[in-house]
Protein backbone atom coordinates (compact mmCIF):
# COMPACT_ATOMS: atom_id res chain seq x y z
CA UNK A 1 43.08 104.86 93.88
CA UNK A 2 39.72 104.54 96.10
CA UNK A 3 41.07 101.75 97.56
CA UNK A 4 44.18 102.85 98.40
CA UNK A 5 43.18 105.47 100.47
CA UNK A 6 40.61 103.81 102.25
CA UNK A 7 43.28 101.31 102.84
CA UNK A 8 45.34 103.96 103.98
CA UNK A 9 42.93 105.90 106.10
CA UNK A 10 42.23 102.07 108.07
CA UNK A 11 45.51 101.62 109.07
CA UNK A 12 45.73 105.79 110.49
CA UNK A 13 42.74 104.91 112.38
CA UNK A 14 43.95 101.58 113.83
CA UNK A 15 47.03 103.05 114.61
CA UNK A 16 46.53 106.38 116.10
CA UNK A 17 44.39 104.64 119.22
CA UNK A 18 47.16 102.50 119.89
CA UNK A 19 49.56 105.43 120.20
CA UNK A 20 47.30 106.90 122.23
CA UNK A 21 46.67 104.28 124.78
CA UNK A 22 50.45 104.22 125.44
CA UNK A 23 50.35 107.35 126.94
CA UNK A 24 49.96 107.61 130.59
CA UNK A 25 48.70 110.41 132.88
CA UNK A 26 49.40 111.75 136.14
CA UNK A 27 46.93 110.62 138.62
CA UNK A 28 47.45 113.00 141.80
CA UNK A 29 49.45 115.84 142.65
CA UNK A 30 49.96 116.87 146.75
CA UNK A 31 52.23 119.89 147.67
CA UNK A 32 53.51 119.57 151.29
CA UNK A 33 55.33 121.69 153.27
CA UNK A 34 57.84 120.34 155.71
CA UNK A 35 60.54 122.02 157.68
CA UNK A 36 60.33 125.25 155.52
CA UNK A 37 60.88 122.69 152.22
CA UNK A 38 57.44 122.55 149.54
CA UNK A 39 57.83 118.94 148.63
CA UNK A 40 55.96 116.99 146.05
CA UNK A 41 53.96 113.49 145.93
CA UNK A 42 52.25 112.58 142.90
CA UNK A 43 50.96 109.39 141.63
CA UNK A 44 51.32 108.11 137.62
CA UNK A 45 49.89 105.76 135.74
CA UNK A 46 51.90 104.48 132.44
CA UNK A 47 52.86 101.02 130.67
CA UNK A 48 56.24 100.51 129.08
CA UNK A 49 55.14 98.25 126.25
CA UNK A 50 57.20 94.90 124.68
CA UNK A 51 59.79 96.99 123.11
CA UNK A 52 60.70 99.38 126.03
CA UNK A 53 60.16 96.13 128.50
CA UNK A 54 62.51 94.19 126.14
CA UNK A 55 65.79 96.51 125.76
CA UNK A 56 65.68 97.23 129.85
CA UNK A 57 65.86 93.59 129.85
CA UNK A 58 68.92 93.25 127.76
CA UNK A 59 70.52 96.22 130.25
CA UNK A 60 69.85 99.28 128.17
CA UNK A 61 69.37 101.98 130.74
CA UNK A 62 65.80 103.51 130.64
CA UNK A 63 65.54 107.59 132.19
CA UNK A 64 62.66 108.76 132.98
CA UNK A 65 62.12 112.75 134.09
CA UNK A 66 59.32 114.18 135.95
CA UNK A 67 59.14 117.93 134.64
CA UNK A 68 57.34 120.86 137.40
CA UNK A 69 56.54 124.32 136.74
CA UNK A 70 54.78 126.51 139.62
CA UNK A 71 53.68 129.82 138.26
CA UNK A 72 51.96 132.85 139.66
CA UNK A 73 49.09 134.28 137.37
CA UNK A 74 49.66 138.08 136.85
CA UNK A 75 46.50 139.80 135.14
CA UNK A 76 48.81 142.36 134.00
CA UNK A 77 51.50 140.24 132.44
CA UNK A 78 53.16 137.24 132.06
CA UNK A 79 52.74 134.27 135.00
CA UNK A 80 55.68 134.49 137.14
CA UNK A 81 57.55 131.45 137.42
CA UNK A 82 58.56 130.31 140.78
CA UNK A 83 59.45 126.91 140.49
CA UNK A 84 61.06 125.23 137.12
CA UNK A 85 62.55 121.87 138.38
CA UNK A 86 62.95 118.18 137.09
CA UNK A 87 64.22 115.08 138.40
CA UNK A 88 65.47 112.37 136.55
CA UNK A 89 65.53 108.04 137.37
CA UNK A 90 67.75 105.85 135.86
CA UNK A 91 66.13 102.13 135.75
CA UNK A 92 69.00 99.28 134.46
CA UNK A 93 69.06 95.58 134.48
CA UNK A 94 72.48 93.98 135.44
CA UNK A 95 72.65 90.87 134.28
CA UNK A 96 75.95 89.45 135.98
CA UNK A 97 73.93 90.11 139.28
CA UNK A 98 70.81 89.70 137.93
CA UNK A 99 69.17 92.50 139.60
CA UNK A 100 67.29 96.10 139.00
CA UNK A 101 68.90 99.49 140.29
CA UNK A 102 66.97 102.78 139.99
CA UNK A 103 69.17 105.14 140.29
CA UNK A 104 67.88 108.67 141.41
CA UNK A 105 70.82 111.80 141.90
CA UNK A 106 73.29 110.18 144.29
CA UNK A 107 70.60 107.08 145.55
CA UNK A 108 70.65 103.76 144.45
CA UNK A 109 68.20 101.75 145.18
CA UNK A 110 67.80 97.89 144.58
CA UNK A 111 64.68 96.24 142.80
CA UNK A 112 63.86 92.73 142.11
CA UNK A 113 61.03 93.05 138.87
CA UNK A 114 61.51 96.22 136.37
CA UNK A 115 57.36 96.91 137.75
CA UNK A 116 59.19 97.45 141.49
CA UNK A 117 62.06 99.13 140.12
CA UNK A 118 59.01 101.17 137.77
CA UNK A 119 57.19 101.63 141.22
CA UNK A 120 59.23 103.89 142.42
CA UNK A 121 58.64 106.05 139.63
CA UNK A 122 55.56 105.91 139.73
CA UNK A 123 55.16 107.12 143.00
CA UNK A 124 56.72 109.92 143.55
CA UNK A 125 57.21 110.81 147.35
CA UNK A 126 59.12 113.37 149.33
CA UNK A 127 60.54 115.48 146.07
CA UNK A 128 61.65 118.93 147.76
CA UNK A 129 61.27 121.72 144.82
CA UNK A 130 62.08 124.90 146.60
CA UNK A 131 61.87 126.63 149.46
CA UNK A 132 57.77 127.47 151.31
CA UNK A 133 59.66 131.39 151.96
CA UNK A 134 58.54 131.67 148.01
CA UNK A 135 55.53 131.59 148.40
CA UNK A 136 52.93 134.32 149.87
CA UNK A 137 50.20 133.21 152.20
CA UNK A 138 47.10 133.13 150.96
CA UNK A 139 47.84 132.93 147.24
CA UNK A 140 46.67 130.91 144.43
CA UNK A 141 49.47 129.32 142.72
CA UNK A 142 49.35 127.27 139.47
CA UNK A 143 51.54 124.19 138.93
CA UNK A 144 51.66 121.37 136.54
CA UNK A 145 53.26 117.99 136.47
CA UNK A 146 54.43 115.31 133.28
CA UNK A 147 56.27 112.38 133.25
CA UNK A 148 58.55 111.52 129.89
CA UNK A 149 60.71 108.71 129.07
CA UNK A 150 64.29 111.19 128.56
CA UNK A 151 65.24 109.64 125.12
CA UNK A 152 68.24 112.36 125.30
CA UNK A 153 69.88 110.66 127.71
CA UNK A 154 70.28 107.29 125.72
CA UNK A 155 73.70 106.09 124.34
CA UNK A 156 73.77 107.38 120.53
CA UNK A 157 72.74 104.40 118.59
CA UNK A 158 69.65 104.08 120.70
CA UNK A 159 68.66 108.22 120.18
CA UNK A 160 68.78 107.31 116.78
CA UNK A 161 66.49 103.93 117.40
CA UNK A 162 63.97 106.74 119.40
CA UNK A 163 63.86 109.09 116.76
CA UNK A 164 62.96 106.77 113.78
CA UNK A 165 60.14 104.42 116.42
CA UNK A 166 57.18 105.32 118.14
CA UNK A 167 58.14 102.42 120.81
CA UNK A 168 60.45 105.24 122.94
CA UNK A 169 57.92 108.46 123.02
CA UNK A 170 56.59 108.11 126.43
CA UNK A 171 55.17 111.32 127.68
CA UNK A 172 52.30 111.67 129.86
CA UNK A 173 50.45 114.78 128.98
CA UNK A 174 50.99 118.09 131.56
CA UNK A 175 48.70 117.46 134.74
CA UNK A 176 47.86 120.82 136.05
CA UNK A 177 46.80 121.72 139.75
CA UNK A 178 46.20 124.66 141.70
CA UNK A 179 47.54 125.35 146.03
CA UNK A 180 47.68 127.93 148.24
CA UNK A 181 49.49 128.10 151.04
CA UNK A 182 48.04 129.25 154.53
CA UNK A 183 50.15 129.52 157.40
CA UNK A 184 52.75 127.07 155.48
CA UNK A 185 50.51 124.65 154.81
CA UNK A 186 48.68 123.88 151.07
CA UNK A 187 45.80 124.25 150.56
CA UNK A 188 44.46 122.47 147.39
């Protein structure tokens, strides 16, 4: 029995850094405002390991969804939520032409390697989230940022695949950051 569970407790601890090292993390977050529009760049680092890497390969579509959330801190009650907005890339390999598209709302965009089509994702520029007239000068806001690989998106037989292996959880943890705005322009 002894050696079962130190058996047992060897392969938790092996496993749970590898899990961990799969995540990724968002690296920088910049609010802009241009032409009355707050827009977004951030910067993430993540891996798709050998399973992920293989089925985009074979031309399984892979979605990926940056999640915001802008708040206002109220001492008196709950944070107000300005902003709650997401954007979603579709990466797939087409092997009759045997190129990448990332797909993002009505843009498609061509890639040679999954790490250019993975790129763009990566580095996310320009993303308008709202309106600057929702925002008062002068005030702290509080945002935060995460990256996840949208496993609800999949056909069905691969949602199923996601549920029962840890290969399709990417999620980078929540990256939070702080702005102001003064005279329409952040302040960080």
């Amino acid at each position: 029995m002894l050696r079962f569970l130190i058996t047992l407790s060897f392969c938790l601890l092996n496993f749970l850094p590898a899990a961990h090292g799969r995540e990724g993390q968002v690296i920088r977050i910049d609010p802009l405002v241009q032409q009355g529009q707050l827009l977004i760049d951030a910067d993430v680092n993540f891996t798709l390991d050998g399973d992920l890497r293989d089925a985009a390969q074979k031309g399984v579509p892979l979605y990926f969804t940056a999640d915001l959330e802008i708040h206002h801190p109220r001492w008196w009650w709950f944070d107000q939520t300005i902003i709650a907005a997401e954007q979603t890339w579709r990466i797939q390999f087409n092997a009759l032409t045997r190129q990448w598209r990332v797909s993002l709302d009505t843009l498609s965009l061509p890639a040679t390697t999954l790490d250019e089509a993975l790129d763009l994702v990566r580095h996310i520029r320009g993303w308008q989230v709202g309106s600057a007239d929702q925002f008062r000068p002068d005030t702290d806001y509080e945002g935060q940022l995460r990256l996840r690989l949208d496993t609800s998106r999949l056909a069905r037989p691969f949602q199923v695949d996601a549920l029962n292996s840890n290969a399709w959880s990417l999620t980078t943890p929540w990256k939070k950051f702080t702005f102001s705005l003064s005279d329409g322009t952040p302040r960080n």
